[in-house]
C-alpha atoms as a PDB file:
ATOM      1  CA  UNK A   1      16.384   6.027  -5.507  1.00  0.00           C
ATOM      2  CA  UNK A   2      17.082   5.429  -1.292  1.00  0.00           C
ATOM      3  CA  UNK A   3      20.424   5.137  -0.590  1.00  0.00           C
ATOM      4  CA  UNK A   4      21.447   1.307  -0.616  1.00  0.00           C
ATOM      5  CA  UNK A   5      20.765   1.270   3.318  1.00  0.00           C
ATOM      6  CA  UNK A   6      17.233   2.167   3.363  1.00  0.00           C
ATOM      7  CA  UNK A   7      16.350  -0.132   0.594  1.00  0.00           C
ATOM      8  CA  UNK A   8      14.324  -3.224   1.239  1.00  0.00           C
ATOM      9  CA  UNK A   9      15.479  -6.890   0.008  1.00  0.00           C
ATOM     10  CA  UNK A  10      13.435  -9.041  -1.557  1.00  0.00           C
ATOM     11  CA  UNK A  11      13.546 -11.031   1.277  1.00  0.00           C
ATOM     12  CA  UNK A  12      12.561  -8.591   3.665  1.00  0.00           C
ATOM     13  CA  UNK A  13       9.614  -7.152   1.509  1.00  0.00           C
ATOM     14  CA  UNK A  14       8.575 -10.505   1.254  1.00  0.00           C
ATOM     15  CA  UNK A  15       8.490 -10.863   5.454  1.00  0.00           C
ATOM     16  CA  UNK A  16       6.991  -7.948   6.116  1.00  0.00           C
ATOM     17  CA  UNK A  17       4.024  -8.649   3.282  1.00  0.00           C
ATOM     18  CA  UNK A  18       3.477 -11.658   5.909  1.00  0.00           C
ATOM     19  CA  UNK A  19       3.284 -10.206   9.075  1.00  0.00           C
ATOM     20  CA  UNK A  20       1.569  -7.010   8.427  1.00  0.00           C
ATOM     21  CA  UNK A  21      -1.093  -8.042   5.588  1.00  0.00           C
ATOM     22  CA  UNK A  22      -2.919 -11.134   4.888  1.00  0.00           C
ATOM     23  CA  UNK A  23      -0.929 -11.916   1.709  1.00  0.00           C
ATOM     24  CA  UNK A  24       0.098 -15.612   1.920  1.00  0.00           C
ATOM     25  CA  UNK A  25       1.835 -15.915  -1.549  1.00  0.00           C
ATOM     26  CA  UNK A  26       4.614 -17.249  -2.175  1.00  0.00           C
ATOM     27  CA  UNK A  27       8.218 -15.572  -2.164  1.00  0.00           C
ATOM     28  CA  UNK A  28       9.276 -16.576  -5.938  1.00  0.00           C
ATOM     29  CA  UNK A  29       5.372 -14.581  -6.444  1.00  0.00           C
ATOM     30  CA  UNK A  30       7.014 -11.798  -4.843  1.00  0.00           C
ATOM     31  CA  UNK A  31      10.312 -11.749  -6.016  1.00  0.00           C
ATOM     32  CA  UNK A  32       8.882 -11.875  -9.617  1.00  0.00           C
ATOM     33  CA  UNK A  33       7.003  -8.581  -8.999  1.00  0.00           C
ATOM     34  CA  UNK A  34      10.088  -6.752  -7.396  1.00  0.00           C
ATOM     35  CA  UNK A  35      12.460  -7.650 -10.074  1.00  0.00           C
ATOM     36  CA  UNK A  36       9.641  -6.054 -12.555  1.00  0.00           C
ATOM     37  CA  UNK A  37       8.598  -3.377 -10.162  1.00  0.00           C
ATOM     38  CA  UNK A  38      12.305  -2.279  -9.860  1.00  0.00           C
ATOM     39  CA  UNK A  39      12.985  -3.392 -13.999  1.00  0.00           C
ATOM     40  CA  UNK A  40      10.192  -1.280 -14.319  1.00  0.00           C
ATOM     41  CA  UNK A  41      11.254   1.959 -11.947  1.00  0.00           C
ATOM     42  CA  UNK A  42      15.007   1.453 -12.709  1.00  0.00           C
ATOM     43  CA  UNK A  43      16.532   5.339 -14.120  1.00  0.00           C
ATOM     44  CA  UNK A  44      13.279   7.138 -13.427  1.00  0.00           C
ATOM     45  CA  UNK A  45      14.323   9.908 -10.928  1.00  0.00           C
ATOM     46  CA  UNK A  46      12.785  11.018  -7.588  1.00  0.00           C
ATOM     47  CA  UNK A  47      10.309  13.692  -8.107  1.00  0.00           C
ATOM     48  CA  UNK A  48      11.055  15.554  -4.860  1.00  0.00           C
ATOM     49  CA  UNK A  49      13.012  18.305  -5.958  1.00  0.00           C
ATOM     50  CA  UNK A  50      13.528  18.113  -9.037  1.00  0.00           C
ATOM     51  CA  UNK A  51      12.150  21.318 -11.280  1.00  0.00           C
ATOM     52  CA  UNK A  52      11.786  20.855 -15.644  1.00  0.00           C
ATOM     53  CA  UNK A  53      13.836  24.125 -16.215  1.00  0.00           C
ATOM     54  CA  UNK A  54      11.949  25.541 -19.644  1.00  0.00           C
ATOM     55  CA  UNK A  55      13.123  29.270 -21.645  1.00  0.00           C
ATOM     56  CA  UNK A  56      11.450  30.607 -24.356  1.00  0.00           C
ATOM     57  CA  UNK A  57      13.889  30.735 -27.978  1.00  0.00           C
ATOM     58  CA  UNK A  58      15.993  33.736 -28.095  1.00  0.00           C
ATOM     59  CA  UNK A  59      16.498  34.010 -23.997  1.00  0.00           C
ATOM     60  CA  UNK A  60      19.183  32.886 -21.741  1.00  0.00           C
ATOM     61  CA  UNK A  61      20.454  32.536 -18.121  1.00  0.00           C
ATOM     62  CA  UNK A  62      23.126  34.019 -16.700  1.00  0.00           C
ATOM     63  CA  UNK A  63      24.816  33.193 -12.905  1.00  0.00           C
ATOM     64  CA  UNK A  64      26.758  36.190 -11.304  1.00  0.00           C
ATOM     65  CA  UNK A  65      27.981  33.406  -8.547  1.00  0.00           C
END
């Protein structure tokens, strides 16, 4: 998830829908599809980075730092 800074509102998702597509809904039509978009999204975490760390039975890891 963005830090809370770089996140959008509602509001201003809602705006910029407007003035840079030809959506003309509504912005109760668009808040209903954040809150599930983000109900939705909520806990999953950012891909980038992240690395599914996997070891066969019987083996282990060890860190000499």
């Amino acid at each position: 998830m963005l830090p809370r800074k770089q996140r959008h509102t509602i509001r201003r998702v809602h705006d910029r829908l407007l003035a840079e597509t030809d959506y003309d809904g509504e912005y109760s039509t668009t808040m209903r599809y954040v809150h599930r978009w983000r109900e939705a999204n909520r806990g999953v975490p950012d891909r980038e980075g992240y690395v599914r760390l996997e070891w066969a039975a019987g083996s282990m890891q060890v860190d000499f730092g």
